[in-house]
C-alpha atoms as a PDB file:
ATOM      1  CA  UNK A   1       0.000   0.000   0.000  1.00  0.00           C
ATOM      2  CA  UNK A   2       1.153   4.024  -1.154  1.00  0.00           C
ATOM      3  CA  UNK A   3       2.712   5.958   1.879  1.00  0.00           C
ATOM      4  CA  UNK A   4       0.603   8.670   2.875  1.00  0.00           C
ATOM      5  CA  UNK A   5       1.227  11.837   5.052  1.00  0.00           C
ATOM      6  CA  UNK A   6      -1.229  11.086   8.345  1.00  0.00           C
ATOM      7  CA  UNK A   7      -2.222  14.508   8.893  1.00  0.00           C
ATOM      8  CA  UNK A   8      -3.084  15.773   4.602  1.00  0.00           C
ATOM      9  CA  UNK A   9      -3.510  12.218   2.967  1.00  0.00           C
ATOM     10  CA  UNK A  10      -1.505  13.385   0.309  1.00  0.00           C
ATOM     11  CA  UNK A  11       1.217  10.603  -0.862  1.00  0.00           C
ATOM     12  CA  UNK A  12       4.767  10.726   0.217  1.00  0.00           C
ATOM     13  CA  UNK A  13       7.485  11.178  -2.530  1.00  0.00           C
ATOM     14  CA  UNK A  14       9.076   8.188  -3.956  1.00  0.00           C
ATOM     15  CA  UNK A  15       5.883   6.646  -3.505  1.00  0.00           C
ATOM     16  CA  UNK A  16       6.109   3.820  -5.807  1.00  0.00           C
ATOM     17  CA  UNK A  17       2.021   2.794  -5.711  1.00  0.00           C
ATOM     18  CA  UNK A  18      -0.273   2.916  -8.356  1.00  0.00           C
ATOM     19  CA  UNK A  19      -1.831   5.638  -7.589  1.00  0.00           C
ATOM     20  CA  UNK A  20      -1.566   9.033  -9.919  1.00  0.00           C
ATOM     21  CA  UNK A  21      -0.140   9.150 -13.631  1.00  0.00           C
ATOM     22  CA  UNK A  22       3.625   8.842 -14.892  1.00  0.00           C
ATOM     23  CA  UNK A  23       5.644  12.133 -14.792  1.00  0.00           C
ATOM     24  CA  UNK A  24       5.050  14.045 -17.884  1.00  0.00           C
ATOM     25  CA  UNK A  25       2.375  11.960 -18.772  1.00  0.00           C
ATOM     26  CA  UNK A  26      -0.313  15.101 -19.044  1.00  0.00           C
ATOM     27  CA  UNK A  27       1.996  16.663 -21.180  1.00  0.00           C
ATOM     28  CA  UNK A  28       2.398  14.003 -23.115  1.00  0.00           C
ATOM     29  CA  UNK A  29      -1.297  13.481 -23.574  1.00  0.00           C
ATOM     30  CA  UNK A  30      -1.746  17.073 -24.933  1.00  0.00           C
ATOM     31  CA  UNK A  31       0.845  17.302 -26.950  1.00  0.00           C
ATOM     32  CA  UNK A  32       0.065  14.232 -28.838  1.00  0.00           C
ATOM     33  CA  UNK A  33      -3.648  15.255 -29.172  1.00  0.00           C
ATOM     34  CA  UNK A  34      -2.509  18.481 -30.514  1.00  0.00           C
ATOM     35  CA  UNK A  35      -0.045  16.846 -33.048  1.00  0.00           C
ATOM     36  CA  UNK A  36      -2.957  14.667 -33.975  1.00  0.00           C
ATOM     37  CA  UNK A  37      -5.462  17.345 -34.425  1.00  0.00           C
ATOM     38  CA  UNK A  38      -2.836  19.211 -36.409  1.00  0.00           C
ATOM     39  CA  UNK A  39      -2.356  16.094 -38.603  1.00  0.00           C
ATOM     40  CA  UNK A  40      -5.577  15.947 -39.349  1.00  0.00           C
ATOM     41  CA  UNK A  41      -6.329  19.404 -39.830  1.00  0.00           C
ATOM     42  CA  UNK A  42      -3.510  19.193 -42.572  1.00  0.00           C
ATOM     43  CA  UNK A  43      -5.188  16.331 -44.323  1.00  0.00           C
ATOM     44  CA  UNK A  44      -6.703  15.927 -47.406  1.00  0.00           C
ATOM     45  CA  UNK A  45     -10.028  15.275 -47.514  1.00  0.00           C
ATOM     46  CA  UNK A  46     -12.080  12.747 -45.084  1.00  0.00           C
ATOM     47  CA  UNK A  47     -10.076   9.922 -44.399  1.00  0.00           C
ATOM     48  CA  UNK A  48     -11.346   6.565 -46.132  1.00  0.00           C
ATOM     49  CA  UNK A  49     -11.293   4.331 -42.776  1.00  0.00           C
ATOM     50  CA  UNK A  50     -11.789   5.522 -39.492  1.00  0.00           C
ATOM     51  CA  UNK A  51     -10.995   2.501 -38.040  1.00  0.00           C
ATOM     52  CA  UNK A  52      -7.435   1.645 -39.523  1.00  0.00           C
ATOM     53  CA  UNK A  53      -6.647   5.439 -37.469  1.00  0.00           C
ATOM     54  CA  UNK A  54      -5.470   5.830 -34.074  1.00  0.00           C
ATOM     55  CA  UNK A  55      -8.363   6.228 -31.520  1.00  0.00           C
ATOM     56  CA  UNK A  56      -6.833   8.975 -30.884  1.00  0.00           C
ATOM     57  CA  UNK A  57      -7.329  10.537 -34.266  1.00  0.00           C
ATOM     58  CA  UNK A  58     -10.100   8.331 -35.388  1.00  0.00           C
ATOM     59  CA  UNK A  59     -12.155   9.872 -32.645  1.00  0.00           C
ATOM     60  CA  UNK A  60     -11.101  13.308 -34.395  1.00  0.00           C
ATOM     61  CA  UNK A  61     -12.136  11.922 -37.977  1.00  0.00           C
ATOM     62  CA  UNK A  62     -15.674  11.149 -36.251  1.00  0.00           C
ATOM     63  CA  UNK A  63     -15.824  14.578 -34.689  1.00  0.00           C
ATOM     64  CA  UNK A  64     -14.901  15.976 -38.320  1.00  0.00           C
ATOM     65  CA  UNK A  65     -17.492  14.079 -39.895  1.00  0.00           C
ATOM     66  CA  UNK A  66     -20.475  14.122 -38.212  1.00  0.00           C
ATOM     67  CA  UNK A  67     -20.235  17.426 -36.556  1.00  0.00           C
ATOM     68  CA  UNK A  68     -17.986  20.281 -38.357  1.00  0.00           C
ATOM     69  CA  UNK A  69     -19.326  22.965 -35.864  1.00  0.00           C
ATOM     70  CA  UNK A  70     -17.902  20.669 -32.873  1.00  0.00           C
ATOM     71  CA  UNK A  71     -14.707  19.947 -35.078  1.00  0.00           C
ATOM     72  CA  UNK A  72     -14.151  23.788 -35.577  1.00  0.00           C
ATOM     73  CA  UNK A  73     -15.108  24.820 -32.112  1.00  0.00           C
ATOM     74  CA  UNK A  74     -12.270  21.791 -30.829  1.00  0.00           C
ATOM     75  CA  UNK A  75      -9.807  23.562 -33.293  1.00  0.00           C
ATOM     76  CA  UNK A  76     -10.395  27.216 -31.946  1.00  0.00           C
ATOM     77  CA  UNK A  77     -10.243  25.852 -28.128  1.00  0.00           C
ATOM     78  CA  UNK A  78      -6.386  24.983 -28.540  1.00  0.00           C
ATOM     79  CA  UNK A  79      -5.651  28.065 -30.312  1.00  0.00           C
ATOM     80  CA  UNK A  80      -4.103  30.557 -27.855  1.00  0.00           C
ATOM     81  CA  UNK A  81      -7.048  32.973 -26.793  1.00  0.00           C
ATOM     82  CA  UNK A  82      -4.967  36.119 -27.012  1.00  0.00           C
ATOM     83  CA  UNK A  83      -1.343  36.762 -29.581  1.00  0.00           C
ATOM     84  CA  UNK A  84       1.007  39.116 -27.437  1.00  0.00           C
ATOM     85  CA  UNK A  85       3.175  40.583 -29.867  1.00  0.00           C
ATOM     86  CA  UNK A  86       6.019  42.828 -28.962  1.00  0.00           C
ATOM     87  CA  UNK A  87       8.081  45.178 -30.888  1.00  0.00           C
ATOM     88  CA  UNK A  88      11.508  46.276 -29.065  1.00  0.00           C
ATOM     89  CA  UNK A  89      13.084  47.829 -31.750  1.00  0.00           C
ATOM     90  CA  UNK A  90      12.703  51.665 -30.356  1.00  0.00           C
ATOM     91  CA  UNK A  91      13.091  51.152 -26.958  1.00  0.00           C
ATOM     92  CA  UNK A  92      16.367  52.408 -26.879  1.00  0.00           C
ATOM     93  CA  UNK A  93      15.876  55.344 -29.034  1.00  0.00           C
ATOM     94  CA  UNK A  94      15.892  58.800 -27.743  1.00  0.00           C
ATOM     95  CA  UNK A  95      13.181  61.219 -28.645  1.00  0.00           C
ATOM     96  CA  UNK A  96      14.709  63.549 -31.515  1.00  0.00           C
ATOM     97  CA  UNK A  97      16.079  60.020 -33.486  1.00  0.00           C
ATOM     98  CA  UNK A  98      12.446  58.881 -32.729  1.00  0.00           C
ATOM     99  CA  UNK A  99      11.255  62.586 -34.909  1.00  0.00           C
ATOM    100  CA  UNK A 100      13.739  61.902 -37.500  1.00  0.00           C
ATOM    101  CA  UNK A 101      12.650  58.515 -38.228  1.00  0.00           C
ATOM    102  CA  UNK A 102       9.071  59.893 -38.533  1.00  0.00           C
ATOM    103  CA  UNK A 103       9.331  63.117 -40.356  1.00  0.00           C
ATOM    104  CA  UNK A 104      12.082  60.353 -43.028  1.00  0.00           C
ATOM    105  CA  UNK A 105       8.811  58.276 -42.763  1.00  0.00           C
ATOM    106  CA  UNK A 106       6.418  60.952 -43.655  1.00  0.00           C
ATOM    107  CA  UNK A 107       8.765  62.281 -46.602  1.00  0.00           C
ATOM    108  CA  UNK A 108       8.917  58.600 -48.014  1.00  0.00           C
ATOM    109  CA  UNK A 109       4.579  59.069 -47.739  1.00  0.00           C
ATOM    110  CA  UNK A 110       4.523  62.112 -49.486  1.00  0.00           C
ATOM    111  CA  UNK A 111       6.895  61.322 -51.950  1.00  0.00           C
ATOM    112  CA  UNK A 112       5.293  58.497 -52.973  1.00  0.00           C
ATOM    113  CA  UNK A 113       1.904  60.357 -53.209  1.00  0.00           C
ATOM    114  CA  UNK A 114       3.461  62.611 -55.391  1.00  0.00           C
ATOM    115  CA  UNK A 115       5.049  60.005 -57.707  1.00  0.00           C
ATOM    116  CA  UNK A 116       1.363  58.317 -57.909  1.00  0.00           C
ATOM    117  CA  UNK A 117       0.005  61.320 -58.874  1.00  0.00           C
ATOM    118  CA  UNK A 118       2.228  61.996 -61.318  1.00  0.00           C
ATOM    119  CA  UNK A 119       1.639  58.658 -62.779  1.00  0.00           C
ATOM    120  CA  UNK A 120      -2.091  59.615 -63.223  1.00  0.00           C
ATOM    121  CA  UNK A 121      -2.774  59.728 -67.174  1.00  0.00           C
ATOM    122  CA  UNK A 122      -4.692  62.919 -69.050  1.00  0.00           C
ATOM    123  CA  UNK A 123      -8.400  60.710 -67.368  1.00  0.00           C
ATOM    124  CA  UNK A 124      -7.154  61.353 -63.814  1.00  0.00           C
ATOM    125  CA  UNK A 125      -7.449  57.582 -63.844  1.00  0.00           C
ATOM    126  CA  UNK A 126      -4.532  56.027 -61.144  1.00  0.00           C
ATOM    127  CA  UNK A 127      -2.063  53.701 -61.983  1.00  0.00           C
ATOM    128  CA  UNK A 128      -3.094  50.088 -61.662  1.00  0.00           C
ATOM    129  CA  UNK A 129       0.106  49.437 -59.661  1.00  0.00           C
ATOM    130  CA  UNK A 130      -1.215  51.845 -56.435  1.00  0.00           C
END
């Protein structure tokens, strides 16, 4: 029988019982199930036979065919619910290279205006390449 602690009931380290799952073995789970919805998600067209799949990934193939809505809403629940995207480039700039690069960035703008407009023909029509 596991080792417990008398006063939480929680199991002692090292316990070598049955009780719990393998180390890593969440992990594990997930990021096979991912792989395999990615796999999946990457295939072409319905697969012929369920059954010669993984359960795994025929259970996905089920999902897939007899309810898309489920199949999309399984997709979107692993997707990351919010992107954090970070941009360090100008951190260490100081305020009057920060003006510089703007006012280049604004000349570039209006240059570029100008050269489209110039481009107009004698209709006022602008260039298909805007």
């Amino acid at each position: 029988m596991a080792e417990q602690d008398p006063k939480t009931g929680r199991f002692l380290p090292g316990n070598s019982g049955n009780g719990g799952r393998h180390k890593g073995a969440r992990n594990k789970l997930h990021a096979d199930f991912i792989q395999a919805l990615l796999d999946h998600f990457h295939m072409r067209g319905p697969a012929e036979n369920a059954a010669s799949l993984p359960r795994g990934q025929a259970a996905i193939e089920i999902v897939f065919r007899e309810t898309p809505r489920d199949y999309l809403k399984l997709i979107a629940s692993v997707l990351p619910k919010e992107y954090t995207i970070e941009d360090n480039r100008y951190d260490d700039v100081g305020d009057e290279e920060l003006r510089e690069i703007i006012d280049d960035f604004r000349r570039k703008a209006s240059e570029r205006e100008r050269s489209q407009s110039a481009g107009e023909g004698a209709s006022g029509a602008k260039s298909a390449l805007n």
